[in-house]
Protein backbone atom coordinates (compact mmCIF):
# COMPACT_ATOMS: atom_id res chain seq x y z
CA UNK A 1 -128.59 17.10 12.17
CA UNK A 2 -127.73 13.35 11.93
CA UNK A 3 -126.46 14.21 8.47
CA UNK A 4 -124.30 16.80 9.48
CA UNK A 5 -122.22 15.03 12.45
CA UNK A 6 -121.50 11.62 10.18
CA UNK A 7 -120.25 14.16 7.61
CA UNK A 8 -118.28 15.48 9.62
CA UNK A 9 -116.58 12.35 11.17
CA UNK A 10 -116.31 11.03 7.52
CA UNK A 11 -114.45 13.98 6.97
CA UNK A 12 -112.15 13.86 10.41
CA UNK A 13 -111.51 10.40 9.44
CA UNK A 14 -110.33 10.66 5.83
CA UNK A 15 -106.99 12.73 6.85
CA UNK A 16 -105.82 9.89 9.09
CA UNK A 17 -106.46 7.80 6.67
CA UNK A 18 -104.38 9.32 3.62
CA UNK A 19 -101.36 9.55 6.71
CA UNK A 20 -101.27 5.61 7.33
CA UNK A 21 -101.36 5.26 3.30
CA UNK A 22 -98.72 7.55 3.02
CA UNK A 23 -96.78 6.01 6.06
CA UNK A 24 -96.99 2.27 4.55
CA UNK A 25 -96.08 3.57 1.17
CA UNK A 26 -92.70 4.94 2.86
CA UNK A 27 -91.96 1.99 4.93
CA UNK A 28 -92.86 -0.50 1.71
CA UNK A 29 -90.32 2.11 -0.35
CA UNK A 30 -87.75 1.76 2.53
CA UNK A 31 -87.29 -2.22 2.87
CA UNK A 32 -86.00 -3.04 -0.26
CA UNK A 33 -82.94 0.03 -0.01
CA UNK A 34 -82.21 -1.72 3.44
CA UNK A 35 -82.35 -5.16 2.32
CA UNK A 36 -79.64 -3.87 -0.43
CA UNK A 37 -77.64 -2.21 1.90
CA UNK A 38 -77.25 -4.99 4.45
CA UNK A 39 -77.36 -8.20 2.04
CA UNK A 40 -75.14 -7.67 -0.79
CA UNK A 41 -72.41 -10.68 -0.18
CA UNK A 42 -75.95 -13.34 -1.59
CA UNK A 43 -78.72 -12.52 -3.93
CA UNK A 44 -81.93 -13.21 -3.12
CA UNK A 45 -84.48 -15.42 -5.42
CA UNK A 46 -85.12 -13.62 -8.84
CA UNK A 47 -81.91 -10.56 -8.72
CA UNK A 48 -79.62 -10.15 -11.03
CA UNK A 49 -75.90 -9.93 -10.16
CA UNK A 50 -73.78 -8.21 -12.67
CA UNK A 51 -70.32 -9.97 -13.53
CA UNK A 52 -67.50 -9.69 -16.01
CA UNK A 53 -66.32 -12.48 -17.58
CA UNK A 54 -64.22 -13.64 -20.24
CA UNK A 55 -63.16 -17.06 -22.31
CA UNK A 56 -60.51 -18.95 -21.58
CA UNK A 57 -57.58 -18.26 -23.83
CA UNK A 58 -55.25 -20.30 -25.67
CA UNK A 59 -51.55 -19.98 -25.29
CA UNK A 60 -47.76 -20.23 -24.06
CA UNK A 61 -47.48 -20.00 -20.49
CA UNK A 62 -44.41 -20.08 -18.04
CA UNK A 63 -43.96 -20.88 -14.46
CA UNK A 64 -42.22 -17.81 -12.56
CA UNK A 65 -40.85 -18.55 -9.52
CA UNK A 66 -40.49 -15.50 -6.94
CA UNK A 67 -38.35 -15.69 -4.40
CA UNK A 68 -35.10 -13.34 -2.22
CA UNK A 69 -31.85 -13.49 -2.65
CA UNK A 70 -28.68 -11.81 -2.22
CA UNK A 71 -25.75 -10.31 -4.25
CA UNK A 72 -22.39 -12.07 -3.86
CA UNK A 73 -19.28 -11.49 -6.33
CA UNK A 74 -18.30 -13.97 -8.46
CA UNK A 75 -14.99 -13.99 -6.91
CA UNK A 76 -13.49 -13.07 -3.69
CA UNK A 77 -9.94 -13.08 -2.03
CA UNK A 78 -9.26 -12.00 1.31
CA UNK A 79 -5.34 -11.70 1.00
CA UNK A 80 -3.91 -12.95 4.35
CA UNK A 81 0.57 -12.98 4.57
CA UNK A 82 2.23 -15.62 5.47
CA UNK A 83 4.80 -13.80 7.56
CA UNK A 84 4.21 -10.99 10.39
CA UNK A 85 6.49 -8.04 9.51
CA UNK A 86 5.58 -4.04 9.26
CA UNK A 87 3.54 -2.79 6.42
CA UNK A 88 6.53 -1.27 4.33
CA UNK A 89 3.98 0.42 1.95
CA UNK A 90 0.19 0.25 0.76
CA UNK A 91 0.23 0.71 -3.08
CA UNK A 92 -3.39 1.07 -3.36
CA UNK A 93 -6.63 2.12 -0.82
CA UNK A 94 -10.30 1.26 -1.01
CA UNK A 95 -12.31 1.38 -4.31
CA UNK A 96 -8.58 0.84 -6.24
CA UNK A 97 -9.54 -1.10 -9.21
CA UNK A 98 -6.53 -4.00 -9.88
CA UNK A 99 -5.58 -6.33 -11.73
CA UNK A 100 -4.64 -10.47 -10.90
CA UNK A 101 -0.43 -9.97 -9.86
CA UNK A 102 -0.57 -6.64 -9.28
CA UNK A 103 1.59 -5.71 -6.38
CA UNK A 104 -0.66 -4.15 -3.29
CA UNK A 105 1.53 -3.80 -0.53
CA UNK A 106 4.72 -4.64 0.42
CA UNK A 107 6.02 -5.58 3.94
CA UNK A 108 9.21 -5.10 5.55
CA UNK A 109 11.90 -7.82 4.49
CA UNK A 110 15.04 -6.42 5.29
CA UNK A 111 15.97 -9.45 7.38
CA UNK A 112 14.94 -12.23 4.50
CA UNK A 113 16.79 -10.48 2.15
CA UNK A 114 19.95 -10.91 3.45
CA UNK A 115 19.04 -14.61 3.98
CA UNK A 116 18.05 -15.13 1.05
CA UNK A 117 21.06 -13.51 -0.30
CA UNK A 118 23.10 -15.99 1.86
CA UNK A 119 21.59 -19.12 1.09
CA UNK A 120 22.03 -17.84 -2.58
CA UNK A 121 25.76 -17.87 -2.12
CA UNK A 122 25.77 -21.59 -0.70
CA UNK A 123 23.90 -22.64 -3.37
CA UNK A 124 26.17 -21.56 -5.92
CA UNK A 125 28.71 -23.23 -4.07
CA UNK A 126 27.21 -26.26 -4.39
CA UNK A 127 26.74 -25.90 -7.76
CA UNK A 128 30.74 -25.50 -8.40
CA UNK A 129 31.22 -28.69 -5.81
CA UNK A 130 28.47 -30.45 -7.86
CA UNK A 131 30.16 -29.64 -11.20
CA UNK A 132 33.87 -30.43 -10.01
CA UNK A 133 32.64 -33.85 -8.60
CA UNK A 134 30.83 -34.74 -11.81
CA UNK A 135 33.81 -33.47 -14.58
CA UNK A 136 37.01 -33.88 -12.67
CA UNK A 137 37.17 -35.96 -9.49
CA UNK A 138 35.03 -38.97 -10.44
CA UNK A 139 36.47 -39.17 -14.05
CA UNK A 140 39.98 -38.77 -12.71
CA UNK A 141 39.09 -41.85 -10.62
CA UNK A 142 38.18 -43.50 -13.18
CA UNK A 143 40.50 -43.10 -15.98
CA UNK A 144 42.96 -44.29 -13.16
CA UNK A 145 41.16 -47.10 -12.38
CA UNK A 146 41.29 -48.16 -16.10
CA UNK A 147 44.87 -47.14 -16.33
CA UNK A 148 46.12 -49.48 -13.42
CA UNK A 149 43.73 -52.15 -14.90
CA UNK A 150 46.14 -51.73 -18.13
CA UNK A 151 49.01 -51.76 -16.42
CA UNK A 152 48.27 -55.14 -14.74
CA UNK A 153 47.19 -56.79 -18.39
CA UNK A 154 50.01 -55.79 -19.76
CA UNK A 155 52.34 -57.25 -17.04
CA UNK A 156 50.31 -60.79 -17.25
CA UNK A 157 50.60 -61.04 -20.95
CA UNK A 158 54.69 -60.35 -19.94
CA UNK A 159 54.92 -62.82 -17.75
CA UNK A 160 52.91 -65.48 -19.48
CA UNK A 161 55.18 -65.37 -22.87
CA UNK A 162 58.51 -65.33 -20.34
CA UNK A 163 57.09 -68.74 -18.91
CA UNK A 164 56.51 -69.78 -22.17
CA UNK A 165 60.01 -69.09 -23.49
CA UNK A 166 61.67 -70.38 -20.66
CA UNK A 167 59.54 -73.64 -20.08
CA UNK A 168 61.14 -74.25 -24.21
CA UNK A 169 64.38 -73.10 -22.78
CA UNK A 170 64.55 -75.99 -19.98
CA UNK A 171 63.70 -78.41 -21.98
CA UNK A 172 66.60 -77.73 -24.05
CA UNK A 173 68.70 -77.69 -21.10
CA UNK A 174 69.46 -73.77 -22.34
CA UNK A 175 68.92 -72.51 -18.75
CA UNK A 176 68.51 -74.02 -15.68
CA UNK A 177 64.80 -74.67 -14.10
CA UNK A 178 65.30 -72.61 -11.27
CA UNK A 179 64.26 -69.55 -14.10
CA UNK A 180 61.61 -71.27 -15.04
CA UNK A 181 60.14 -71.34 -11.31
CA UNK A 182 60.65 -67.60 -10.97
CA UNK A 183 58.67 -66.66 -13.85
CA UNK A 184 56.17 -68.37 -12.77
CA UNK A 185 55.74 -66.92 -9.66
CA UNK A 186 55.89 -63.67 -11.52
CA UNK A 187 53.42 -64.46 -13.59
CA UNK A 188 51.29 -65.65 -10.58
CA UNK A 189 51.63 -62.21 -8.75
CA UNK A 190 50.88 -60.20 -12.31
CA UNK A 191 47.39 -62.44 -12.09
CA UNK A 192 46.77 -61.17 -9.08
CA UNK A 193 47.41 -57.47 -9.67
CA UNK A 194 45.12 -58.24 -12.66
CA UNK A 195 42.19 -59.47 -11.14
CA UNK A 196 42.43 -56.82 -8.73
CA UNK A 197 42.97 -53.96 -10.85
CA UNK A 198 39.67 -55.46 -12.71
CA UNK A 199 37.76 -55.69 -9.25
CA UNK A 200 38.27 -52.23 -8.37
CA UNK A 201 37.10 -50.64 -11.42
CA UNK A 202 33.83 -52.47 -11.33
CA UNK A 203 33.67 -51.51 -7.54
CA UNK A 204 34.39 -47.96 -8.88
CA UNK A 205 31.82 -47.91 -12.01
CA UNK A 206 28.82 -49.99 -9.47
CA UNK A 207 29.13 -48.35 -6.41
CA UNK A 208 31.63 -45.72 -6.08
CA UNK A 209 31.01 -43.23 -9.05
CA UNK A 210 27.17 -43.35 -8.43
CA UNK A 211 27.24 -42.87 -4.68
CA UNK A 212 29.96 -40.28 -5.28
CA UNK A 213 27.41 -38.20 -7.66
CA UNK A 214 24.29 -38.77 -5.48
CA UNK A 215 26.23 -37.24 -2.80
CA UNK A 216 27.25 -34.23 -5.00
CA UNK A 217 23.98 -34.11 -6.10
CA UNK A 218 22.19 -33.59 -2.52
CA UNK A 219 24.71 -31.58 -1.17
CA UNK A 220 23.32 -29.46 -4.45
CA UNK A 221 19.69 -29.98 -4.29
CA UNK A 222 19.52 -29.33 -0.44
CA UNK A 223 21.40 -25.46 -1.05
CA UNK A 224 18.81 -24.86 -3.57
CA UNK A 225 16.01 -25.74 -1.59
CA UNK A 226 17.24 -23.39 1.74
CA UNK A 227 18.00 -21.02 -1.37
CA UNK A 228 14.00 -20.93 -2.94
CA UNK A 229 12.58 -21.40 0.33
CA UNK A 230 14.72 -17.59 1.58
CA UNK A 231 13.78 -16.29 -1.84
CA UNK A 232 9.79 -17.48 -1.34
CA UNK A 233 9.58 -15.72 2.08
CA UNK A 234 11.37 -12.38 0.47
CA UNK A 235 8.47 -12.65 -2.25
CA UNK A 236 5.75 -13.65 0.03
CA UNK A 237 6.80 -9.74 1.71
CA UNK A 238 5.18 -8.52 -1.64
CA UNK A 239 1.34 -8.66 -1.48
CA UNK A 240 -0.01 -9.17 -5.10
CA UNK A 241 -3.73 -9.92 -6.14
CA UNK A 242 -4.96 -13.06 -6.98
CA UNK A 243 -7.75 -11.82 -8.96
CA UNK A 244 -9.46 -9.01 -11.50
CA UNK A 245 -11.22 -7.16 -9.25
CA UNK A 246 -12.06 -4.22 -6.63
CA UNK A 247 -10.02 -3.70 -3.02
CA UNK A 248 -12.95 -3.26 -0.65
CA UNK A 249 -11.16 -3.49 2.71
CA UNK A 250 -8.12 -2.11 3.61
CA UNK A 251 -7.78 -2.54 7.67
CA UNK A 252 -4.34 -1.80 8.33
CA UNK A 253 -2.30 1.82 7.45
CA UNK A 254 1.40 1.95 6.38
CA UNK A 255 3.59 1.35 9.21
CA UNK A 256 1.12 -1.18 10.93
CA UNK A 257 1.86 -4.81 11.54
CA UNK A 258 0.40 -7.38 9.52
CA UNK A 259 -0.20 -10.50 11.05
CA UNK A 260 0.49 -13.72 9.54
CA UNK A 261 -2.82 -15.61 9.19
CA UNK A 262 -5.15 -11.91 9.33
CA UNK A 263 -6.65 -10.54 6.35
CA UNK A 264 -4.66 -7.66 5.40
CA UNK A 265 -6.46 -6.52 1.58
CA UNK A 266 -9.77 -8.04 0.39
CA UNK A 267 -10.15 -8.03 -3.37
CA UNK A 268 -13.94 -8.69 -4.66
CA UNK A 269 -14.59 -9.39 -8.84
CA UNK A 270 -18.05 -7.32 -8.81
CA UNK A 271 -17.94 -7.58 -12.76
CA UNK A 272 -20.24 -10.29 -12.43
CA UNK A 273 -22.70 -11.06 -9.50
CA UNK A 274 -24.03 -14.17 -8.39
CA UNK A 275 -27.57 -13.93 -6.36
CA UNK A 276 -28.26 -17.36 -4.29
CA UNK A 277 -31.34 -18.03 -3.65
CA UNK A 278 -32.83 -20.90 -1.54
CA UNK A 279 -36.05 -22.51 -3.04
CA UNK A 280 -38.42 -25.09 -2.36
CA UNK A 281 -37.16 -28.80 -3.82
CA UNK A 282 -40.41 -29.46 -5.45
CA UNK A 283 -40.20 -25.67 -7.34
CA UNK A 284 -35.80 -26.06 -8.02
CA UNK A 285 -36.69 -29.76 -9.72
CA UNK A 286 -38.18 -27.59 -12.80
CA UNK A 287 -35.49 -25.56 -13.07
CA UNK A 288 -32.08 -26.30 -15.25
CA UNK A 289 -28.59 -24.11 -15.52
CA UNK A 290 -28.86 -21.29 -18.27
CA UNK A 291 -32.75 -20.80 -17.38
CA UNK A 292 -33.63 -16.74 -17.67
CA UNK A 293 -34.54 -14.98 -14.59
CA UNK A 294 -34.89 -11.15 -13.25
CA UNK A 295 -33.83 -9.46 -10.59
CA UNK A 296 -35.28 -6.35 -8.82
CA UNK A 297 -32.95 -4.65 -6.60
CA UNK A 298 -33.43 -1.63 -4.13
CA UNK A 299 -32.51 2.19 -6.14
CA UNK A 300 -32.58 0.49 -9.78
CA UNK A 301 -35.94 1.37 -12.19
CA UNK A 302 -35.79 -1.75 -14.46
CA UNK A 303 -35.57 -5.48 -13.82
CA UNK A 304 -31.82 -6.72 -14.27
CA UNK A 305 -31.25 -10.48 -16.76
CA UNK A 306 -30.02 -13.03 -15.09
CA UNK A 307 -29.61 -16.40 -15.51
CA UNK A 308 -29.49 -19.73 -13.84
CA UNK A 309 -26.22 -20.57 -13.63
CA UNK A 310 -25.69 -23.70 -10.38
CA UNK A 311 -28.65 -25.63 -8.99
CA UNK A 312 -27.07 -27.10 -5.98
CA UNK A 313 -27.33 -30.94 -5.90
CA UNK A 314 -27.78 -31.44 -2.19
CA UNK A 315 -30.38 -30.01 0.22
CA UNK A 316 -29.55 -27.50 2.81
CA UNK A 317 -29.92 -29.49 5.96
CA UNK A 318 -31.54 -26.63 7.89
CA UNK A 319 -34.16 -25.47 5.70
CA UNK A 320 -34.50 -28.42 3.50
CA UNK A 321 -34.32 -26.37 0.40
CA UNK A 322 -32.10 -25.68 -2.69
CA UNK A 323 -29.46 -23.09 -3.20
CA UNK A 324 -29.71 -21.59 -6.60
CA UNK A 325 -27.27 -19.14 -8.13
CA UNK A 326 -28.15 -16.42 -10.70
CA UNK A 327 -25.52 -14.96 -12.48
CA UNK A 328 -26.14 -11.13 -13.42
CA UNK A 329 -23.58 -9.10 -15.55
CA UNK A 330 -22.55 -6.23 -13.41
CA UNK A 331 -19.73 -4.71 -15.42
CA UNK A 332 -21.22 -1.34 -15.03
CA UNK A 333 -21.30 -1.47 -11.24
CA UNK A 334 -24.52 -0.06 -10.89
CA UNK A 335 -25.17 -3.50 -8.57
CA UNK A 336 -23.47 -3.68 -4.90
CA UNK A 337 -22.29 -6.91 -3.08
CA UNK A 338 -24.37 -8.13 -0.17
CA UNK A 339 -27.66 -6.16 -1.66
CA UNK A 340 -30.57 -8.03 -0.44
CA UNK A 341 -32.98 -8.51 -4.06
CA UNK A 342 -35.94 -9.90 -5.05
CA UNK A 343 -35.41 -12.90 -8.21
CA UNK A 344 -38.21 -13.59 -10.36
CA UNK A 345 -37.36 -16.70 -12.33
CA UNK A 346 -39.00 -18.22 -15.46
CA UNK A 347 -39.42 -22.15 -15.06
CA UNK A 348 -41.38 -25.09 -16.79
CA UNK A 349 -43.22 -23.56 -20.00
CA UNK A 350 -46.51 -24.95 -21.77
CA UNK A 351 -46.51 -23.71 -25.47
CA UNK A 352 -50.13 -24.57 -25.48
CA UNK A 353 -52.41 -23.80 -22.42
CA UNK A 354 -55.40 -23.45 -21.47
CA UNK A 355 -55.46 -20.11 -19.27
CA UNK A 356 -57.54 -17.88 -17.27
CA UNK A 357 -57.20 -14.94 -15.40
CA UNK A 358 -56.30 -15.49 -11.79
CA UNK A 359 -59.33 -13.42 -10.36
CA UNK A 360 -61.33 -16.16 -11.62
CA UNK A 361 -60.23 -18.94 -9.17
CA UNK A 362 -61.83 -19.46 -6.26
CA UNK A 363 -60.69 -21.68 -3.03
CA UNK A 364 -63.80 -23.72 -1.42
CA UNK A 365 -63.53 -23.94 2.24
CA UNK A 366 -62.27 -27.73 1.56
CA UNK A 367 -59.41 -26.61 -0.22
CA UNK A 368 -60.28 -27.23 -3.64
CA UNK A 369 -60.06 -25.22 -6.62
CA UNK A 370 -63.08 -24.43 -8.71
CA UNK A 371 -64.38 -21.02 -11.39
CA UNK A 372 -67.80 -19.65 -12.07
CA UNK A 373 -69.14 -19.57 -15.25
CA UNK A 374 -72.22 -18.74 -17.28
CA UNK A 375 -73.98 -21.37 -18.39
CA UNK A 376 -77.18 -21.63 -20.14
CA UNK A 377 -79.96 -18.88 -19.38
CA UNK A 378 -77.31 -16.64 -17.95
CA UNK A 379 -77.22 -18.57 -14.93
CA UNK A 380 -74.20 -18.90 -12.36
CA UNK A 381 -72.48 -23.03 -12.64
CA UNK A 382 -69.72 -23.94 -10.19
CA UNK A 383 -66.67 -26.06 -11.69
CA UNK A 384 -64.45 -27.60 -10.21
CA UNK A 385 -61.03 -27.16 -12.17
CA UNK A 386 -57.86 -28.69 -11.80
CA UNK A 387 -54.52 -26.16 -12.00
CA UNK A 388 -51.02 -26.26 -13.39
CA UNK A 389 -49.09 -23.60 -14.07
CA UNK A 390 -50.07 -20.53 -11.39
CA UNK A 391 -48.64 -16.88 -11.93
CA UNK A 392 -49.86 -14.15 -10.72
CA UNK A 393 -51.76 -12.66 -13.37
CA UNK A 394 -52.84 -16.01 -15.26
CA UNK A 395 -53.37 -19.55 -14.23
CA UNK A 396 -53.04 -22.92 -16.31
CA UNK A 397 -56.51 -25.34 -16.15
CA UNK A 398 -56.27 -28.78 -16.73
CA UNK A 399 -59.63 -29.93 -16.63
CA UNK A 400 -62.98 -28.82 -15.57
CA UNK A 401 -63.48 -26.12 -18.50
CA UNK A 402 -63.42 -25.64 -22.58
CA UNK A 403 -62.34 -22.91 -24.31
CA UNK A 404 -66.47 -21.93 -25.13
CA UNK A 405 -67.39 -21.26 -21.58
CA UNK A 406 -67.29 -17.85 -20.25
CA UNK A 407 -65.55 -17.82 -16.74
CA UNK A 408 -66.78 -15.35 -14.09
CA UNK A 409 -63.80 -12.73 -13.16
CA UNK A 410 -64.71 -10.15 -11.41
CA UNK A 411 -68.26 -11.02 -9.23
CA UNK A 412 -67.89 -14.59 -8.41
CA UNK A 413 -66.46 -14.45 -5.11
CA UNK A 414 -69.83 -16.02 -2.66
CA UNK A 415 -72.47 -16.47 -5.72
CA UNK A 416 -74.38 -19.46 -5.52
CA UNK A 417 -74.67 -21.28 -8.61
CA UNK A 418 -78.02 -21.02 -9.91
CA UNK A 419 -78.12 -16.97 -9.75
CA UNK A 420 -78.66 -15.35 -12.72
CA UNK A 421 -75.97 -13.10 -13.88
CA UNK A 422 -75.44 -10.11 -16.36
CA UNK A 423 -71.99 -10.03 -17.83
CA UNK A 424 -70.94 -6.32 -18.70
CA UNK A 425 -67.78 -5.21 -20.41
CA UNK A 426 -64.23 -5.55 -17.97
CA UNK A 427 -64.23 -1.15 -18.29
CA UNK A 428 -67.86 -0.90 -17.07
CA UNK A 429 -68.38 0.74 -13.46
CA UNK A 430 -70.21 -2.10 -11.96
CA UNK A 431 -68.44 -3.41 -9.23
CA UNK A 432 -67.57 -6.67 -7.67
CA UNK A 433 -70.88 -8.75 -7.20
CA UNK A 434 -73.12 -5.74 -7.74
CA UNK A 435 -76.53 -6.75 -7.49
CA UNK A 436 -79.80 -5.04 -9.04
CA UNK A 437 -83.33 -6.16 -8.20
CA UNK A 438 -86.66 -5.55 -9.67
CA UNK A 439 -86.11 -7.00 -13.18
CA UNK A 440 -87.95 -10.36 -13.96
């Protein structure tokens, strides 16, 4: 009977036993899938995290510098008169393409035509006073002048043979000195008339004929100038274009007044585009006019060439950066003034660098730069690196790597160096810091 009942409590007890076995083996099965799930950013002791990697490469690389900018035309004119008169008549409207002197509009100049024509009338005028005074009046003065001047030469020479003769005659006793005496006050008066016959042609040649043609010659200039100046204000009533270009504002209709000092056409050269763009002083000092660039505009597939055409040479006091221009060829128009865009401009170039991927940088919390690569036994080594050129697909390392270490790219953000990695191919489905335990 004793037998029977510890049989039988062997056998009650085996069944609770198997349960607990079974109950450990799913709760020994169950750890490791929840210490997978909830601690995949570190590895534990003896896992294996799968990476991809890849050596560094050898090669040109430039600097690209991204930055906004916006459209302007190369040239602009905002065509404001000079006189306020009605808008006679509008010649073209908006979108008209002209060209530089074609006539746009023309105001009312009734008024400063007839002015103009009067002023034209005294100027011609002056012109026949001008010419009379120069080829009749002041040589008619003259040749008189020298004609009296003549006159009064020949009368001295006269006189001074008759006192001649008769001072012979008296002292022969021929004729009485009382002749002699009046020939010699004749030939004292024909002195006289002499010298001032001679004064007043040099008074005439000096002063007279010179102020006598400046005045003619004022008189002349002065009815030409009130003549240009009516003639200027009758022309500046005809509104031409400076430029080559496109009219894109026309404010005013036919009929209108135009204001003297108010915009009445604006004429924009869209043929080529400038984009400014303000950059950083450290970034602009690489740069030099005629480096290439690309810009990316709203509506338009492709990038659009540009290149660097003004780096300006002084700050801008507010945001302490450079204005750079980029000069795009927009003679097809597909490009629109004031267009906000996005420039992408190529910089300082290495012909032989030392590159990585940029996936493989990593920022420690200090700031520094450093990569992960496999090192010996397929385990995880931190290096520092220093940087040059950064884009955004590749980066330039100065120092911390060679060319025959493999540099962790996708899997190295938080591993600890020391953790032994397994690099697979860059198309393989593992993804970023995978991790697989079990293997030894």
């Amino acid at each position: 009977m004793m037998k029977m009942r510890r049989s039988a409590q062997s056998q009650s007890i085996l069944p609770r036993t198997g349960l607990r076995a079974r109950l450990l083996l799913v709760c020994a099965a169950a750890v490791p899938a929840l210490l997978l799930s909830g601690c995949k950013k570190a590895a534990a002791p003896g896992t294996l995290v799968t990476v991809q990697a890849v050596y560094p490469q050898r090669g040109p690389i430039s600097e690209h510098i991204v930055t906004d900018a916006v459209l302007w035309p190369v040239a602009q004119a905002a065509i404001v008169p000079k006189i306020t008169a009605p808008v006679k008549k509008f010649y073209v409207q908006r979108g008209s393409q002209v060209r530089a002197g074609e006539l746009l509009a023309v105001l009312d100049n009734s008024d400063l035509t007839a002015s103009a024509l009067d002023n034209k009338g005294v100027y011609l005028a002056a012109q026949g006073a001008y010419t009379t005074a120069t080829r009749s009046q002041i040589p008619e003065q003259l040749q008189a002048a020298e004609v009296a001047v003549a006159q009064a030469k020949a009368n001295l020479h006269l006189d001074e043979v008759i006192v001649k003769s008769r001072t012979a005659l008296v002292a022969e006793g021929a004729i009485p000195g009382r002749d002699l005496d009046a020939a010699k006050a004749a030939l004292v008066q024909a002195q006289g008339a002499y010298a001032t016959a001679m004064k007043n042609l040099e008074y005439l040649r000096a002063v007279n004929q010179k102020a006598a043609l400046q005045q003619a010659q004022g008189q002349l200039l002065s009815a030409k100038g009130k003549y240009e100046a009516s003639e200027a204000l009758v022309r500046y009533s005809e509104i031409r274009s400076p430029i080559n270009g496109v009219v894109t504002d026309r404010p005013l209709y036919a009929g209108e007044t135009a204001s003297a000092g108010t915009p009445l056409l604006t004429v924009m050269d869209t043929s080529t585009l400038i984009a400014k763009a303000h950059i950083a002083q450290s970034l602009a000092q690489e740069l030099k006019v005629g480096d290439k660039a690309t810009i990316t505009a709203p509506g338009v597939d492709k990038p659009i060439p540009a290149t660097v055409s003004l780096i300006s040479p002084a700050l801008d006091p507010g945001s302490t950066t450079l204005e750079v221009w980029l000069k795009i060829d927009n003679r097809d128009g597909m490009l629109k003034a004031g267009t906000p865009v996005q420039a992408r401009i190529t910089g300082a170039t290495v012909a032989d660098a030392l590159k990585v991927p940029a996936a493989a940088i990593q920022t420690a919390q200090s700031g520094s730069k450093y990569v992960m690569v496999v090192g010996k036994g397929d385990l995880a080594v931190r290096k520092p690196v220093t940087l040059g050129i950064v884009n955004t697909g590749e980066v330039q390392v100065l120092r911390g790597i060679t060319p025959s270490e493999q540099v962790i790219t996708v899997g190295s953000y938080a591993l600890d160096a020391g953790t032994r990695v397994k690099v697979t191919p860059a198309d393989s489905e593992a993804s970023n810091a995978s991790v697989s335990g079990g293997e030894n």
